[in-house]
Protein backbone atom coordinates (compact mmCIF):
# COMPACT_ATOMS: atom_id res chain seq x y z
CA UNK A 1 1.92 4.80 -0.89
CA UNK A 2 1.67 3.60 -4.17
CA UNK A 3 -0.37 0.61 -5.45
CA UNK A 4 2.85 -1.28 -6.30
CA UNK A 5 4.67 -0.62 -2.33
CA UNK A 6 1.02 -1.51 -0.92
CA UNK A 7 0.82 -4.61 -3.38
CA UNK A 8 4.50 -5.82 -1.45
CA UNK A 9 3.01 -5.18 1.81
CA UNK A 10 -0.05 -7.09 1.27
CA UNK A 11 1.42 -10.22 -0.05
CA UNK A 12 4.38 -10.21 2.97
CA UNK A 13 1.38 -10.01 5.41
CA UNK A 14 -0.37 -12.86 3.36
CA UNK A 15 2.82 -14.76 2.83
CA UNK A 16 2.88 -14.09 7.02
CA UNK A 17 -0.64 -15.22 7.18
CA UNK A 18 -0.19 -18.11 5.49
CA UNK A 19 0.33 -22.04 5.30
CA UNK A 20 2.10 -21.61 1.87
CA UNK A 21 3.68 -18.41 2.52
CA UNK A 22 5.79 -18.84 -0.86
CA UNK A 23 2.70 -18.80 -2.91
CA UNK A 24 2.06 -14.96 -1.96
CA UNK A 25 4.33 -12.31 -4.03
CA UNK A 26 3.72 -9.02 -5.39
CA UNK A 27 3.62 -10.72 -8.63
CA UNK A 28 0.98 -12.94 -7.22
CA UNK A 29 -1.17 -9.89 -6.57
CA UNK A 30 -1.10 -8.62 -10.02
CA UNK A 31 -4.74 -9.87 -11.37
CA UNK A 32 -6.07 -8.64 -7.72
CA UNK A 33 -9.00 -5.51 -8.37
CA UNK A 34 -7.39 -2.49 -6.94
CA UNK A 35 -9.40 0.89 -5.80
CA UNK A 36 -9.01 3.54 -3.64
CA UNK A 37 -10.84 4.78 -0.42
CA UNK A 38 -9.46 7.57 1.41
CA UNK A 39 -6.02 6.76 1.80
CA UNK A 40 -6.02 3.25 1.80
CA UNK A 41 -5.52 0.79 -1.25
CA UNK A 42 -8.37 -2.01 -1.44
CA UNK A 43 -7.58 -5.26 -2.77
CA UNK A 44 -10.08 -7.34 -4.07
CA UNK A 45 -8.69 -11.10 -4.43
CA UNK A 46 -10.22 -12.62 -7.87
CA UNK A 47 -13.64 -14.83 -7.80
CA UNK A 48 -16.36 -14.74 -5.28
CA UNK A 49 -14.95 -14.04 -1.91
CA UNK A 50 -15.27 -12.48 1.29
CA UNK A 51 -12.44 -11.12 2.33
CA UNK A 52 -11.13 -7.37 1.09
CA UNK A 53 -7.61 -6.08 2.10
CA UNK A 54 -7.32 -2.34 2.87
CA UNK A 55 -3.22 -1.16 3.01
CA UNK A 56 -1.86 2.02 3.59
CA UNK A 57 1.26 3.17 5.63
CA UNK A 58 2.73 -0.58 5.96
CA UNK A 59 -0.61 -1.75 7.80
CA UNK A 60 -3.35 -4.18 6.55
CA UNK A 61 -6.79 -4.35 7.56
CA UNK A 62 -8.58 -6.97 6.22
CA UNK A 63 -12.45 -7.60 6.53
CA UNK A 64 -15.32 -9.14 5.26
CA UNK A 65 -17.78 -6.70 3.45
CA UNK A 66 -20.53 -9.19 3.96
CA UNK A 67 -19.98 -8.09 7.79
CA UNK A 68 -18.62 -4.62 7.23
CA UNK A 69 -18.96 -2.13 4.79
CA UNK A 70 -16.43 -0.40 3.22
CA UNK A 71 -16.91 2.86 4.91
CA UNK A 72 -16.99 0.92 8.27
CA UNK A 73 -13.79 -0.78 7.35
CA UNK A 74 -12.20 2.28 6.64
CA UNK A 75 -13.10 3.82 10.24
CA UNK A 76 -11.86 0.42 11.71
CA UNK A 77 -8.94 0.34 9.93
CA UNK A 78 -7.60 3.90 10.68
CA UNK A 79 -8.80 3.24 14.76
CA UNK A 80 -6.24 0.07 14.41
CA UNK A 81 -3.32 1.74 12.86
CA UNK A 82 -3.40 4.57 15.41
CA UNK A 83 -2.53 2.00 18.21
């Protein structure tokens, strides 16, 4: 999945997610940090926050690394998408 398809998943699952669900577009997403671990994408939001998005396949995982670390996350996130 590319960072662009996993940007357009993200911000439908925010947009989902949200009170102001016409706030959240791909476009929206464009100043977000992106990186890679494994096979999913991980979205860092702007600022000082706690909340990372990890997308891959059409599924988001989203955590807090101040509770979880990224490796963690990862193993979370792949035990969720398999159900």
């Amino acid at each position: 999945m590319s960072v662009t398809e996993a940007r357009t998943v993200l911000a439908a699952w925010l947009a989902q997610h949200s009170v102001s669900p016409d706030t959240w577009t791909p476009e929206a997403l464009q100043g977000w940090h992106t990186s890679h671990a494994e096979e999913w994408t991980v979205f860092t939001p702007p600022g000082n926050v706690n909340r990372l998005f990890l997308v891959a396949n059409g599924i988001v995982f989203s955590f807090a690394p101040s509770e979880l670390s990224l490796a963690s996350a990862v193993l979370a996130a792949r035990e969720e998408s398999r159900r």
